[in-house]
PDB file of N, CA and C in Angstrom:
ATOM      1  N   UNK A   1      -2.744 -72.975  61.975  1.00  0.00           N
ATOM      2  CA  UNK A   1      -3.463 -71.757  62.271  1.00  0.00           C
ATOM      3  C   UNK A   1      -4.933 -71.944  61.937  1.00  0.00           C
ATOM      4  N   UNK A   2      -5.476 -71.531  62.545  1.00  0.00           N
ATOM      5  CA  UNK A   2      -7.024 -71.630  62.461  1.00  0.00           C
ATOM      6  C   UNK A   2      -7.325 -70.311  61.434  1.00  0.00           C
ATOM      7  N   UNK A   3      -8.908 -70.538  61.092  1.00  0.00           N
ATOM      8  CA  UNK A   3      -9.462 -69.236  60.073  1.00  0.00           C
ATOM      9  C   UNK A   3      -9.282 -68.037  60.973  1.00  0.00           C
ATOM     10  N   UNK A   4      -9.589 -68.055  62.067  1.00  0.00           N
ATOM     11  CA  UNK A   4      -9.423 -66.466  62.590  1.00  0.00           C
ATOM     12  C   UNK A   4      -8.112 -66.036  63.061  1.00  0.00           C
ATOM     13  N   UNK A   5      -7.132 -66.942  62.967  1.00  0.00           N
ATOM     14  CA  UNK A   5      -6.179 -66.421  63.287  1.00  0.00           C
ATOM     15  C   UNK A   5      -5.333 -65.994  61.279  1.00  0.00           C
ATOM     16  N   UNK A   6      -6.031 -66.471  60.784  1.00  0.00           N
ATOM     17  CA  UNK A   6      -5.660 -66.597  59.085  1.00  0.00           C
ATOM     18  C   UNK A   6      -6.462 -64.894  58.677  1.00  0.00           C
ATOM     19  N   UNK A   7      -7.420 -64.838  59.577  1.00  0.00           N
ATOM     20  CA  UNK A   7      -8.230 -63.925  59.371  1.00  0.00           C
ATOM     21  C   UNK A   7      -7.484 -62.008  59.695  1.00  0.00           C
ATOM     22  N   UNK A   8      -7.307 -62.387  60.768  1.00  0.00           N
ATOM     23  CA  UNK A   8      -6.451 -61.701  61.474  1.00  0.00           C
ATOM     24  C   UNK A   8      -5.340 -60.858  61.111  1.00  0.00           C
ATOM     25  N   UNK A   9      -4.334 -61.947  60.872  1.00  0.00           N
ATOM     26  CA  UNK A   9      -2.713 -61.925  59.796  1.00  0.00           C
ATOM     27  C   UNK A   9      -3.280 -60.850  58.571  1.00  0.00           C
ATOM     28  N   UNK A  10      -3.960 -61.449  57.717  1.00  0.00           N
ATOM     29  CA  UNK A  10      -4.789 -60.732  56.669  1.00  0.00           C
ATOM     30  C   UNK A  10      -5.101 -58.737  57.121  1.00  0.00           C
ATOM     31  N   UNK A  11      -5.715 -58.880  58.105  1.00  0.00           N
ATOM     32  CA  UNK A  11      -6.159 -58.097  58.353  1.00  0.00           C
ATOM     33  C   UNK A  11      -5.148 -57.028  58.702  1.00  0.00           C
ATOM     34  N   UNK A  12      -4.173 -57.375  59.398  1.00  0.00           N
ATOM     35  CA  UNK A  12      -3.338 -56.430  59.953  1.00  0.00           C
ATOM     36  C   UNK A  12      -2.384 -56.387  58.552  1.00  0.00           C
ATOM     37  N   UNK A  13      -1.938 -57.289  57.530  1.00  0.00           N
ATOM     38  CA  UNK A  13      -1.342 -57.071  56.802  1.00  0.00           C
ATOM     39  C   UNK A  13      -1.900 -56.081  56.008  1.00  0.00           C
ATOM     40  N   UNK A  14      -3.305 -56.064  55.544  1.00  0.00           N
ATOM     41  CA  UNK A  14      -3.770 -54.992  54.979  1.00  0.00           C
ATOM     42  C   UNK A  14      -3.930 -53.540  55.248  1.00  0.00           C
ATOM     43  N   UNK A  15      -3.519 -53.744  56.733  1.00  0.00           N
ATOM     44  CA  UNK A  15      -4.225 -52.130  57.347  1.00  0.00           C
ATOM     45  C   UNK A  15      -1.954 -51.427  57.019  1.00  0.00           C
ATOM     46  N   UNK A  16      -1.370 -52.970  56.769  1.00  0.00           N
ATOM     47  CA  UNK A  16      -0.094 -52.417  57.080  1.00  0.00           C
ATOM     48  C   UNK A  16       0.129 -51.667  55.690  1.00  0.00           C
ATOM     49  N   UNK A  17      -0.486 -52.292  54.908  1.00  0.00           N
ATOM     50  CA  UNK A  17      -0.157 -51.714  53.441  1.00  0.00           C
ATOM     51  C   UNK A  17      -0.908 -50.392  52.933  1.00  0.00           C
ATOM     52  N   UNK A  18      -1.998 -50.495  53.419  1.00  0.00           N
ATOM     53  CA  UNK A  18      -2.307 -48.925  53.158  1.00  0.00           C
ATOM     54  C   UNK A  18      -1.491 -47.721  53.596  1.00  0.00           C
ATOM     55  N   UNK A  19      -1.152 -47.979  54.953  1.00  0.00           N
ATOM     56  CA  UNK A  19      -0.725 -46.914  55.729  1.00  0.00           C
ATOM     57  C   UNK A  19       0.917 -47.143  54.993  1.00  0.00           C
ATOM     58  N   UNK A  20       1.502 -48.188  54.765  1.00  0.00           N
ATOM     59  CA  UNK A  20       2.651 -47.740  53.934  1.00  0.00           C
ATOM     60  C   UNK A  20       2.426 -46.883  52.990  1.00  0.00           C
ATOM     61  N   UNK A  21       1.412 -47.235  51.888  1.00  0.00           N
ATOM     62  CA  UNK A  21       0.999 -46.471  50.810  1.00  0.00           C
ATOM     63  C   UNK A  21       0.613 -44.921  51.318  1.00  0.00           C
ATOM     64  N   UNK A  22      -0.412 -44.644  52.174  1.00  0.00           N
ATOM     65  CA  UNK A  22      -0.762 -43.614  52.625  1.00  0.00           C
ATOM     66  C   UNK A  22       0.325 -42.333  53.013  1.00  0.00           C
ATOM     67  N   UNK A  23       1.380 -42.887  53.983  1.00  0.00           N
ATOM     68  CA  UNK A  23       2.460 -41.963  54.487  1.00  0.00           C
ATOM     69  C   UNK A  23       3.548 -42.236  52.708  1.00  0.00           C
ATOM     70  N   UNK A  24       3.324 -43.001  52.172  1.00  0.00           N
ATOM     71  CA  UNK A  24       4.417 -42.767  50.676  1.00  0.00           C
ATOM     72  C   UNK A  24       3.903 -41.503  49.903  1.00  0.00           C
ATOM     73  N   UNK A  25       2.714 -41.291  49.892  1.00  0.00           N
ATOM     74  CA  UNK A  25       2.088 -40.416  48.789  1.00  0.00           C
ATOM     75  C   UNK A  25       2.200 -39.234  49.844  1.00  0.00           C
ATOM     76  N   UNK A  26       2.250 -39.042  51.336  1.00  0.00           N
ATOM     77  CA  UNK A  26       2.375 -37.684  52.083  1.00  0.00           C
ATOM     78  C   UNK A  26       3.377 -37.404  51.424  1.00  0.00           C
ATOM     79  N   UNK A  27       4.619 -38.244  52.006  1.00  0.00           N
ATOM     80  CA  UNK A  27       6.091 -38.489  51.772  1.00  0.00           C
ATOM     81  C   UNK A  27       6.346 -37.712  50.190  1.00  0.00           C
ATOM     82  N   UNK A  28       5.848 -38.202  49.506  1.00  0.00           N
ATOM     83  CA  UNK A  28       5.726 -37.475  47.954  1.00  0.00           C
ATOM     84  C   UNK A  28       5.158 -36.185  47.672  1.00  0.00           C
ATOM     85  N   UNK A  29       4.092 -35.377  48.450  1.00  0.00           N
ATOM     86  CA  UNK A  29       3.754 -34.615  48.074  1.00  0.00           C
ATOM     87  C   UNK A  29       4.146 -33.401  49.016  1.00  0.00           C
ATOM     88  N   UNK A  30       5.006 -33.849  49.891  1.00  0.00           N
ATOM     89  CA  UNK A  30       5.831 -32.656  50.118  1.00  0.00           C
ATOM     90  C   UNK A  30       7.098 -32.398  50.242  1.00  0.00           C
ATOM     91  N   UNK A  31       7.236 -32.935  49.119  1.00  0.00           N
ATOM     92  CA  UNK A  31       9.155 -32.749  48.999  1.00  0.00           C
ATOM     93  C   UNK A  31       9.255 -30.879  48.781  1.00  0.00           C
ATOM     94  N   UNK A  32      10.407 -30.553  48.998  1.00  0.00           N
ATOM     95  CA  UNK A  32      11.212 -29.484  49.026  1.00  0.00           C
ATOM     96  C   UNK A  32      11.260 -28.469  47.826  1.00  0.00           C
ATOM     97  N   UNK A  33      10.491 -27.215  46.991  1.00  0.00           N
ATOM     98  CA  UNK A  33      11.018 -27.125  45.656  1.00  0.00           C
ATOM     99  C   UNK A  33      12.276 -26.868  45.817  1.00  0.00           C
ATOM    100  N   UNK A  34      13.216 -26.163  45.099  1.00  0.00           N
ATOM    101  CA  UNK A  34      14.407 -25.531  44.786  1.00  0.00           C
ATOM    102  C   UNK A  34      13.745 -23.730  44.374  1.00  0.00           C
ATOM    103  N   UNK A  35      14.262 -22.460  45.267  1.00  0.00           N
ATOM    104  CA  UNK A  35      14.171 -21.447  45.352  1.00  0.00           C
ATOM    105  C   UNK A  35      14.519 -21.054  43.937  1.00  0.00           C
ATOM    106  N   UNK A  36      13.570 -20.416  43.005  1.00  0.00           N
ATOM    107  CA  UNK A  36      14.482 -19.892  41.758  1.00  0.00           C
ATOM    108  C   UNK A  36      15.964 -19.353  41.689  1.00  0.00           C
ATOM    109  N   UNK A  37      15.967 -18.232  42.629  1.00  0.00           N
ATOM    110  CA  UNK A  37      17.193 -18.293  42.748  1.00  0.00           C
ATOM    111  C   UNK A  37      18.514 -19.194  42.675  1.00  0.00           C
ATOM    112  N   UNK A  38      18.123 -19.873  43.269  1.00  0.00           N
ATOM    113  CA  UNK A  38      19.451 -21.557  43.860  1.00  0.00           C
ATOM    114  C   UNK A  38      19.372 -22.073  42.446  1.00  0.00           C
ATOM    115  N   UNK A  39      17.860 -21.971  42.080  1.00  0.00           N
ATOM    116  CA  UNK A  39      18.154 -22.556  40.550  1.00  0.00           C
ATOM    117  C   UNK A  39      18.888 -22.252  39.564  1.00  0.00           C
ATOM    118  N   UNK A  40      18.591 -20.979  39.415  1.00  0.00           N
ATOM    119  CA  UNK A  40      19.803 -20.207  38.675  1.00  0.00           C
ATOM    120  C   UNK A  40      21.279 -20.698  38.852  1.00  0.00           C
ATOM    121  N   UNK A  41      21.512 -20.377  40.089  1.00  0.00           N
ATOM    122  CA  UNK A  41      23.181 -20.555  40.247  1.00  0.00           C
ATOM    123  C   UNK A  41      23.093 -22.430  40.084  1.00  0.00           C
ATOM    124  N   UNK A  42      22.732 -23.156  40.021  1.00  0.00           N
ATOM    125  CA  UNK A  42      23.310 -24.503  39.555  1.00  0.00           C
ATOM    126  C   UNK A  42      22.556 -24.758  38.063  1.00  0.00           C
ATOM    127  N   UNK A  43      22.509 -23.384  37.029  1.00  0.00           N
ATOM    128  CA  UNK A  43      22.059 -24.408  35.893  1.00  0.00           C
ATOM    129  C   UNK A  43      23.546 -24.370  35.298  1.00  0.00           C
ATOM    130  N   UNK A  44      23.549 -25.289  34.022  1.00  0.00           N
ATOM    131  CA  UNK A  44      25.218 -25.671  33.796  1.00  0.00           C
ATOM    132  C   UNK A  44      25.791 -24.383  33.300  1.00  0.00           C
ATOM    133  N   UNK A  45      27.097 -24.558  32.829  1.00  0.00           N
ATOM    134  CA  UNK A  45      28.127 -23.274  32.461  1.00  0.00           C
ATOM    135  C   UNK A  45      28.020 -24.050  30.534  1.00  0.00           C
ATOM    136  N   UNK A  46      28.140 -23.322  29.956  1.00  0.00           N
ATOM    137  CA  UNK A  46      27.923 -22.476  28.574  1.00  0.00           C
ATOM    138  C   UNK A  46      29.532 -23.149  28.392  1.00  0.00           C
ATOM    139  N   UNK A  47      29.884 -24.770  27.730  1.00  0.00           N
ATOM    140  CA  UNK A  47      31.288 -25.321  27.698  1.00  0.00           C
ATOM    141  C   UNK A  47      31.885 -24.634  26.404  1.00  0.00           C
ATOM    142  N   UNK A  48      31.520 -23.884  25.618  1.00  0.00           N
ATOM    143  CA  UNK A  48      32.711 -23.084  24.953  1.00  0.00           C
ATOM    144  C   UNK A  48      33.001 -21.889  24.962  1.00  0.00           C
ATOM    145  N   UNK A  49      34.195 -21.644  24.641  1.00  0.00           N
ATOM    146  CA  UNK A  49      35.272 -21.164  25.108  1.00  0.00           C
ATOM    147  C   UNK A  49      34.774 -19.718  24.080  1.00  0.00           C
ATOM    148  N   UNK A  50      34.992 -18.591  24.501  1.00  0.00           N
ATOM    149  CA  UNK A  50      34.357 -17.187  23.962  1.00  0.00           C
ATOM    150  C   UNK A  50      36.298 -16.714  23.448  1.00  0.00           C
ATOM    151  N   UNK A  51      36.656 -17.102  22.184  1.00  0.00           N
ATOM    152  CA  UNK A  51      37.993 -16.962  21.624  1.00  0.00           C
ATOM    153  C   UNK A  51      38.106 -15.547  21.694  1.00  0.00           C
ATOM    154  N   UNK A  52      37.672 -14.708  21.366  1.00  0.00           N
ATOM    155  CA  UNK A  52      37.475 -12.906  20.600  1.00  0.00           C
ATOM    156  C   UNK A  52      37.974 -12.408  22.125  1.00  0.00           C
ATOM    157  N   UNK A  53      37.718 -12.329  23.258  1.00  0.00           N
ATOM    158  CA  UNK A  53      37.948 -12.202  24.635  1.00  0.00           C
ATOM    159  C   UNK A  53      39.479 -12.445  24.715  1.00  0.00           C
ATOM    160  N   UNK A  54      39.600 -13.932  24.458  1.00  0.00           N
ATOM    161  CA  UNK A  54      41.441 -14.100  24.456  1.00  0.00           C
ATOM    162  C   UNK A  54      42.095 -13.350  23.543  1.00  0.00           C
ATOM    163  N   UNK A  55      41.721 -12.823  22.202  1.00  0.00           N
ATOM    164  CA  UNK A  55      42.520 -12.134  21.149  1.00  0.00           C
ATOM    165  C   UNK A  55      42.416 -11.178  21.639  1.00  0.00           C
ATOM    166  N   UNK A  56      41.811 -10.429  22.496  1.00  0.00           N
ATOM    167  CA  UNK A  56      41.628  -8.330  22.544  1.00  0.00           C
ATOM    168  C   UNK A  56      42.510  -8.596  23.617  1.00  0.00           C
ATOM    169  N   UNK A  57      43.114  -9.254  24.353  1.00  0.00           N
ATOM    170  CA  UNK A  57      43.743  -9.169  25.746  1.00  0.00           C
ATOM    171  C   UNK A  57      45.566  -8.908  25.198  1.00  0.00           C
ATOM    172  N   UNK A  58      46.009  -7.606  25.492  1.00  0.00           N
ATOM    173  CA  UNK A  58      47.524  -7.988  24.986  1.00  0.00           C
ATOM    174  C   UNK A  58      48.620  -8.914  25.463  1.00  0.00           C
TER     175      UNK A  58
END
């Protein structure tokens, strides 16, 4: 390969890497939030068991 074709390769490899980088950081800055709401209903469940509830029940 000659310098301008060395030149070239270079060149397009660089323009390839920005624009990867460029559309990654779009890609990143507009992800989706989660609606408070939705949030609510998937935070976890409270794993023990409320005993006083089972004793008042006849």
């Amino acid at each position: 390969m000659t310098r301008k074709e060395w030149l070239i390769a270079v060149i397009f490899t660089f323009i390839t890497i920005i624009a990867w980088v460029a559309f990654d950081i779009i890609h990143t800055s507009s992800q989706v939030e989660i609606p408070t709401d939705i949030q609510q209903l998937i935070e976890p469940l409270n794993p023990n068991l409320d005993t006083s509830v089972l004793d008042s029940t006849p």
